[in-house]
C-alpha atoms as a PDB file:
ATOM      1  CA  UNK A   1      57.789 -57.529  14.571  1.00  0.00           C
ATOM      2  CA  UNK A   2      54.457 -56.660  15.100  1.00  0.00           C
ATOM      3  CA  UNK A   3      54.151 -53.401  16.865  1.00  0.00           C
ATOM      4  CA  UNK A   4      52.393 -53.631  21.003  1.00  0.00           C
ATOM      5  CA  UNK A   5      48.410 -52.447  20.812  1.00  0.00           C
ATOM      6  CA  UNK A   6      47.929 -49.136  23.156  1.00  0.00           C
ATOM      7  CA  UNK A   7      44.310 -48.114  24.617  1.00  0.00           C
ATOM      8  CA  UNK A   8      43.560 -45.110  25.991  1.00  0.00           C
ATOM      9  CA  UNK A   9      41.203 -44.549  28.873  1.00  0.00           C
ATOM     10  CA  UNK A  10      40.200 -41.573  31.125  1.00  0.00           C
ATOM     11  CA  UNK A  11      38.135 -41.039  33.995  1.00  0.00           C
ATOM     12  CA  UNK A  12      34.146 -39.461  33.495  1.00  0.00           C
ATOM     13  CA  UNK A  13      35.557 -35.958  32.584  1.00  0.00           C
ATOM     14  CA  UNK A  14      38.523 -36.761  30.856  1.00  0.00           C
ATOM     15  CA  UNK A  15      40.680 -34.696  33.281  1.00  0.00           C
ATOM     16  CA  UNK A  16      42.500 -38.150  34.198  1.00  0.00           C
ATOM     17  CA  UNK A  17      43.820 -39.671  30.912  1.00  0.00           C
ATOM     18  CA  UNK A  18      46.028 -43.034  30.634  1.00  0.00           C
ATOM     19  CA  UNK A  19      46.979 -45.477  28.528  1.00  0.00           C
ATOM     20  CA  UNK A  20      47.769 -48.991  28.428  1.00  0.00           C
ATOM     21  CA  UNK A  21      50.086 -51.168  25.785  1.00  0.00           C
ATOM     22  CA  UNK A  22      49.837 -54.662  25.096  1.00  0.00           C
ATOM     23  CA  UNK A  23      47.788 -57.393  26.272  1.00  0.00           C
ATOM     24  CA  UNK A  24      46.295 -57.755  29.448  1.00  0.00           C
ATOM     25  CA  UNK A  25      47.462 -60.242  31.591  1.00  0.00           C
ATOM     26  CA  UNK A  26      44.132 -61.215  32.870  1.00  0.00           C
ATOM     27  CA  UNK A  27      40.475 -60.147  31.977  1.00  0.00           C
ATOM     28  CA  UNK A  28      37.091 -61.279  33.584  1.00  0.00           C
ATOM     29  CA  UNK A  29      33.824 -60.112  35.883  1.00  0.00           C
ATOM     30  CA  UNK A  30      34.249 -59.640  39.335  1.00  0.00           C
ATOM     31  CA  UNK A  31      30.976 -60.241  41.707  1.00  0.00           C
ATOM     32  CA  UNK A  32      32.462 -59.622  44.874  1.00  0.00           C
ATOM     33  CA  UNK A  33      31.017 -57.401  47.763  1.00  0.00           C
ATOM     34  CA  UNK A  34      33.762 -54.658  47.322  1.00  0.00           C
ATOM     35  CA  UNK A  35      33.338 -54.692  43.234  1.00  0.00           C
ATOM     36  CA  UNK A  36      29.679 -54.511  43.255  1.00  0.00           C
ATOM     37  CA  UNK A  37      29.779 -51.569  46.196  1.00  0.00           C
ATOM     38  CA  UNK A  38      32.501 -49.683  43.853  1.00  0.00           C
ATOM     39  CA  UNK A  39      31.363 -50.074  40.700  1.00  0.00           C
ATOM     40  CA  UNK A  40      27.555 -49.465  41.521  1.00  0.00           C
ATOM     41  CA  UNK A  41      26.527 -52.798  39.668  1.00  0.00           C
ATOM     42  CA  UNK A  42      26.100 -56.534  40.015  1.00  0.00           C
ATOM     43  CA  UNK A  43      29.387 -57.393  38.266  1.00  0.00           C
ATOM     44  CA  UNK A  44      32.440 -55.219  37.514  1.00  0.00           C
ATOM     45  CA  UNK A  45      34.513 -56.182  33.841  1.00  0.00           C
ATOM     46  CA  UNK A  46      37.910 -55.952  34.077  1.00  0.00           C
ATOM     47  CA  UNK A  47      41.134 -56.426  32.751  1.00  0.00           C
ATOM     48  CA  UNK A  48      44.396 -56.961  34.658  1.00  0.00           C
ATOM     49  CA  UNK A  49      47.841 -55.101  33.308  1.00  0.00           C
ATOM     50  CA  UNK A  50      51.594 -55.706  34.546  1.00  0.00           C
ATOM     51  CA  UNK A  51      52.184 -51.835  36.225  1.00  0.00           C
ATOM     52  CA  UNK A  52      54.740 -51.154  33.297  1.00  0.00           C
ATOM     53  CA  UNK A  53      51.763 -51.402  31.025  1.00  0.00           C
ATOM     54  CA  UNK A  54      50.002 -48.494  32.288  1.00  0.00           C
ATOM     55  CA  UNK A  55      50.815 -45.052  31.837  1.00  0.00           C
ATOM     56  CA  UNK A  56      49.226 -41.825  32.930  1.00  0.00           C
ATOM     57  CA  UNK A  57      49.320 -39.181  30.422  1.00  0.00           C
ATOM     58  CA  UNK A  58      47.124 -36.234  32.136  1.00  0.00           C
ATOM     59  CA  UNK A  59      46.001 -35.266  35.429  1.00  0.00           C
ATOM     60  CA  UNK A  60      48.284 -37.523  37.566  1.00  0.00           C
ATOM     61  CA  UNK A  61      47.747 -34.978  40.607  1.00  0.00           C
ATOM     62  CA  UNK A  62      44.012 -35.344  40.313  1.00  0.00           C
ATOM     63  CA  UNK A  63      44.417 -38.698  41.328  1.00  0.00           C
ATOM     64  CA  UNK A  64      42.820 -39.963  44.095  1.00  0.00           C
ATOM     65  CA  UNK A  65      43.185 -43.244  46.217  1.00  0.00           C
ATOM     66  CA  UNK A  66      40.670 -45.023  48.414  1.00  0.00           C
ATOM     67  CA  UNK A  67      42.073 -48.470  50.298  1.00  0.00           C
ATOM     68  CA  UNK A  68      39.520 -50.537  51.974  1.00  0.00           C
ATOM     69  CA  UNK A  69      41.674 -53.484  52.182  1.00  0.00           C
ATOM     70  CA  UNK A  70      45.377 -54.194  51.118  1.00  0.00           C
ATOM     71  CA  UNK A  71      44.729 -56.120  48.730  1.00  0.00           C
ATOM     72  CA  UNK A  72      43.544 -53.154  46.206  1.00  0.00           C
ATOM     73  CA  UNK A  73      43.881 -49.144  46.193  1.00  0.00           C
ATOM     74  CA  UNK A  74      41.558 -47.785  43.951  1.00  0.00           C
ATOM     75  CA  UNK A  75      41.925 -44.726  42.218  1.00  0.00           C
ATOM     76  CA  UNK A  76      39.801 -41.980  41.325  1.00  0.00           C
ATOM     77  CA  UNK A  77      39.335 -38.567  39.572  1.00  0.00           C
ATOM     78  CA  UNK A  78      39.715 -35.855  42.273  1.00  0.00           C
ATOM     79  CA  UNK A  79      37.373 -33.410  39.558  1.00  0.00           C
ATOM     80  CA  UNK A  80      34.462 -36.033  38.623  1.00  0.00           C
ATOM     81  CA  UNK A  81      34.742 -38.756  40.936  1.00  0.00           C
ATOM     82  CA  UNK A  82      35.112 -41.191  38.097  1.00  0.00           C
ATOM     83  CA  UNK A  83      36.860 -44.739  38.777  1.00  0.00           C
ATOM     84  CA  UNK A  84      39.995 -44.525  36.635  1.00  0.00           C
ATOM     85  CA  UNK A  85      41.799 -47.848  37.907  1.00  0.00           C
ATOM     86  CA  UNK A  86      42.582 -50.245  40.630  1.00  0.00           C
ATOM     87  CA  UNK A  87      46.082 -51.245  41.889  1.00  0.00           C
ATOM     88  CA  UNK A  88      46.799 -54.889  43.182  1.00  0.00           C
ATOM     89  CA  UNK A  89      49.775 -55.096  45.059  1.00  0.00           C
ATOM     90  CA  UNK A  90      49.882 -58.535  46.164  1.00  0.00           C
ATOM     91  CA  UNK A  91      49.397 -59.401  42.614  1.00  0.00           C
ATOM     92  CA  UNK A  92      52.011 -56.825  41.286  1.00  0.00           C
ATOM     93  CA  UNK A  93      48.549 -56.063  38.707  1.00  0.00           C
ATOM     94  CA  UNK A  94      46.475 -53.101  37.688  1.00  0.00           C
ATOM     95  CA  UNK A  95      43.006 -53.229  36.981  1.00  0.00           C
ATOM     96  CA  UNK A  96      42.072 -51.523  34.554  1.00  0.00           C
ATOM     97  CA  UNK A  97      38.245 -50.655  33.462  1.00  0.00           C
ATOM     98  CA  UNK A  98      37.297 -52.789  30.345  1.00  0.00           C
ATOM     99  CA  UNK A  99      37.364 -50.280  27.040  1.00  0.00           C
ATOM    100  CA  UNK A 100      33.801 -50.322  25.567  1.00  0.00           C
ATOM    101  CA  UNK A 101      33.555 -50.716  21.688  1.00  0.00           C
ATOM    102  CA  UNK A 102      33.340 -47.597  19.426  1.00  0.00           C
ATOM    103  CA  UNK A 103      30.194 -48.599  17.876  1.00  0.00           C
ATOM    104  CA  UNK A 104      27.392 -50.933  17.892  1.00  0.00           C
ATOM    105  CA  UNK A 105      29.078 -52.818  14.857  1.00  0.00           C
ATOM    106  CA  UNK A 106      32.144 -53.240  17.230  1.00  0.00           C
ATOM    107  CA  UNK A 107      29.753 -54.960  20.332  1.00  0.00           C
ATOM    108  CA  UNK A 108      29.201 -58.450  20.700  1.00  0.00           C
ATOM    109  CA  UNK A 109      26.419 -57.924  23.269  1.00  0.00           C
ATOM    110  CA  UNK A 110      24.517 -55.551  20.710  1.00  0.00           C
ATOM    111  CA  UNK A 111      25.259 -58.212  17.837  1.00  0.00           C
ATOM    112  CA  UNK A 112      23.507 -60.852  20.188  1.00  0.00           C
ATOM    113  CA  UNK A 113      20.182 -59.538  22.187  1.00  0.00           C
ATOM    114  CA  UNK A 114      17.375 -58.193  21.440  1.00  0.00           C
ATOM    115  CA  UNK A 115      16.021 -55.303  23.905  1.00  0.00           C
ATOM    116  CA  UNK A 116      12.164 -54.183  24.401  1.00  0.00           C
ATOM    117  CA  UNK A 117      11.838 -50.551  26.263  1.00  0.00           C
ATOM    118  CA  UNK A 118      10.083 -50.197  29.179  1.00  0.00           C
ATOM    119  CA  UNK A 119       6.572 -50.204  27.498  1.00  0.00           C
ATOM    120  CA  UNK A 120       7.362 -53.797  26.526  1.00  0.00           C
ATOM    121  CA  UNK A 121       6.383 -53.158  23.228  1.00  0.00           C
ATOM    122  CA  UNK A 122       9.094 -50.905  21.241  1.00  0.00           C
ATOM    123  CA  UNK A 123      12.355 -52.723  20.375  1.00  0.00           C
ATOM    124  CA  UNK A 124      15.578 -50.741  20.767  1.00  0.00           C
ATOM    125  CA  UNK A 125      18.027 -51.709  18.762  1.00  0.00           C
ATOM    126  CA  UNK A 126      20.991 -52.094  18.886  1.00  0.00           C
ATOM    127  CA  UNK A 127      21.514 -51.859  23.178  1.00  0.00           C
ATOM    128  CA  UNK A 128      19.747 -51.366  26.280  1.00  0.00           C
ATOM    129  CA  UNK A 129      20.608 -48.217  26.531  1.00  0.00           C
ATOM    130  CA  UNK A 130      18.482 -46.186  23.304  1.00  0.00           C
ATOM    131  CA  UNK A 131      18.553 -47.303  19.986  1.00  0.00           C
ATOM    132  CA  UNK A 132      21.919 -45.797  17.998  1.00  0.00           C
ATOM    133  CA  UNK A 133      23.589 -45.167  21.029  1.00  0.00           C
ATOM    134  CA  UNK A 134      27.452 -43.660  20.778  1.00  0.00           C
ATOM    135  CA  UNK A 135      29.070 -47.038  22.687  1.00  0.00           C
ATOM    136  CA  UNK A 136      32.033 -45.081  23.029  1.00  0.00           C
ATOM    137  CA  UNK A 137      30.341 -43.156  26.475  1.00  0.00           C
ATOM    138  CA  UNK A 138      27.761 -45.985  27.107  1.00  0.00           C
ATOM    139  CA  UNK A 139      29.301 -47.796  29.364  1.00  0.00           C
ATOM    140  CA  UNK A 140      27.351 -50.915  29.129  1.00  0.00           C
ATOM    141  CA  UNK A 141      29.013 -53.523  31.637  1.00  0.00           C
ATOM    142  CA  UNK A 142      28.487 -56.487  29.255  1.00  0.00           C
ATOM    143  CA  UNK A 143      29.182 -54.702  26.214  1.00  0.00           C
ATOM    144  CA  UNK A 144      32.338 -53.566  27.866  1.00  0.00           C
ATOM    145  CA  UNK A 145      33.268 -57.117  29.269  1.00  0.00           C
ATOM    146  CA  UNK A 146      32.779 -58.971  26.016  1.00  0.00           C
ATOM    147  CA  UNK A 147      34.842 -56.313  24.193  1.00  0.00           C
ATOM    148  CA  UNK A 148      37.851 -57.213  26.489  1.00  0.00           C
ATOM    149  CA  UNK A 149      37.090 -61.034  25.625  1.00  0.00           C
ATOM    150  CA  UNK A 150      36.402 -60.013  22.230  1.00  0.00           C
ATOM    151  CA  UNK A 151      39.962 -58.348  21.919  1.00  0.00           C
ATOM    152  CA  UNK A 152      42.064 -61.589  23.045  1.00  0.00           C
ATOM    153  CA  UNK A 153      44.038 -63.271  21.109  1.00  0.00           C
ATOM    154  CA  UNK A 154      44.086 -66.698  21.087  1.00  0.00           C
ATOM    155  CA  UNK A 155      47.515 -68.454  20.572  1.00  0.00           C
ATOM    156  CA  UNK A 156      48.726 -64.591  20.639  1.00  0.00           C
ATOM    157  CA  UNK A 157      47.581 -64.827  17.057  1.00  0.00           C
ATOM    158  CA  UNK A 158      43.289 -64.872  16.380  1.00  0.00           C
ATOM    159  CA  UNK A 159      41.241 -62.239  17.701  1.00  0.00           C
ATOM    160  CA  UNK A 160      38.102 -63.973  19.800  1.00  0.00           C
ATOM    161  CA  UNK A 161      35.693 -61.452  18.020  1.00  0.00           C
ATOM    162  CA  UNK A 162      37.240 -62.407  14.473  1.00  0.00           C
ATOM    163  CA  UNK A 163      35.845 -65.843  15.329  1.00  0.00           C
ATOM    164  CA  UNK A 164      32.816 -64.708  16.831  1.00  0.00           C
ATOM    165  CA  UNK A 165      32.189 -62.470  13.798  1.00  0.00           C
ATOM    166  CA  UNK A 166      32.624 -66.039  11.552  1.00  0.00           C
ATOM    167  CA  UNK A 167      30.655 -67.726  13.867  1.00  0.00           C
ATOM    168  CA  UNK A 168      27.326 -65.289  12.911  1.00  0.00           C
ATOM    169  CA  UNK A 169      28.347 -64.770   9.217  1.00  0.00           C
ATOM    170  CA  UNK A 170      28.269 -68.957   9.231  1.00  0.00           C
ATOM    171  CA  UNK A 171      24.893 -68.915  11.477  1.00  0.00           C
ATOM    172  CA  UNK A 172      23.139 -66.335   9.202  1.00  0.00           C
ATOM    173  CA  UNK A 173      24.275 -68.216   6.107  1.00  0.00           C
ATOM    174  CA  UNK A 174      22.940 -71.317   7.671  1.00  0.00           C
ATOM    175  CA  UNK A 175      19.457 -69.608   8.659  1.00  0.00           C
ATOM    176  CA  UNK A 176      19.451 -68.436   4.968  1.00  0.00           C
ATOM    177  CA  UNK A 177      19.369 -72.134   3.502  1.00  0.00           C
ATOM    178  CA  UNK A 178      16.654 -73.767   5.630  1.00  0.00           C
ATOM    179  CA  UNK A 179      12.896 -73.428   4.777  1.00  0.00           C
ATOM    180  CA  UNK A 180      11.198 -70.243   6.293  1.00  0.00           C
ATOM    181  CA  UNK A 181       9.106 -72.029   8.715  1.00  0.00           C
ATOM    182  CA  UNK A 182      12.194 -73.736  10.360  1.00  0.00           C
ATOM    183  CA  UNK A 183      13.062 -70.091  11.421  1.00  0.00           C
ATOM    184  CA  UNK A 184       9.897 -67.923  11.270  1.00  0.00           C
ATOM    185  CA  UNK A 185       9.339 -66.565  14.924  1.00  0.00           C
END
């Protein structure tokens, strides 16, 4: 039997540290008003755990809690002030923060856009964010997103990003065999 997947997480400082094992029971982007105010952004990735998933490993009493509505208490690093997750308890769910990838070989987003810097002529490669950037602490909201989609499995069995990886090996392949002016630009 194949042995349950475990992330870690933390808040900004590391001060709150968790971990959740499994799969998620829901991932996605959230655009509503009290997302977009909490998260700072115009969309919020996320991924939704059974509570028996999640586990806190450090700095449970620097947790803090914040309830606008009843729908969702959200909880935060006392230290840093860094979002660490989101309870549901209408929906018996916890909403965890999407994990972003390790590395820029690990993001789909990075693997799929090109990026020009602010003096629209300098190309930054691989993310939006600088070049080589450590994805690990970027906290890109699409890289982080597509991870999560990029994790599922589908059937419980195939990876999305396996097939997304085939999907560009096939493409570049492809590009490879047609005459250069098909593709020069």
């Amino acid at each position: 039997m194949e042995q349950e997947k475990i992330y870690e997480g933390s808040c900004f400082c590391g001060a709150v540290q968790f971990t959740v094992e499994g799969e998620p029971a829901v991932m996605g982007y959230c655009h509503c008003d009290s997302c977009r105010h909490w998260s700072a952004g115009p969309v919020n990735a996320f991924s939704l755990w059974k509570p028996n998933a999640v586990r806190v490993t450090r700095g449970a009493d620097l947790i803090g809690t914040y309830t606008k509505t009843p729908r969702s208490n959200r909880k935060w690093c006392k230290a840093c002030g860094g979002h660490v997750f989101n309870e549901h308890p209408g929906w018996g769910l916890i909403d965890v923060y999407a994990h972003p990838p390790e590395s820029p070989d690990e993001c789909i987003f990075a693997k799929t856009t090109t990026t020009i810097s602010a003096d629209l002529t300098t190309r930054i490669t691989p993310c939006q964010f600088g070049g080589t950037p450590d994805c690990s602490n970027c906290g890109c909201i699409a890289s982080a997103g597509l991870a999560a989609v990029g994790r599922h499995q589908l059937f419980g069995l195939i990876p999305v990003g396996r097939i997304f990886d085939g999907s560009l090996k096939l493409g570049a392949r492809v590009k490879r065999l047609r005459p250069a002016e098909e593709h020069a630009a």
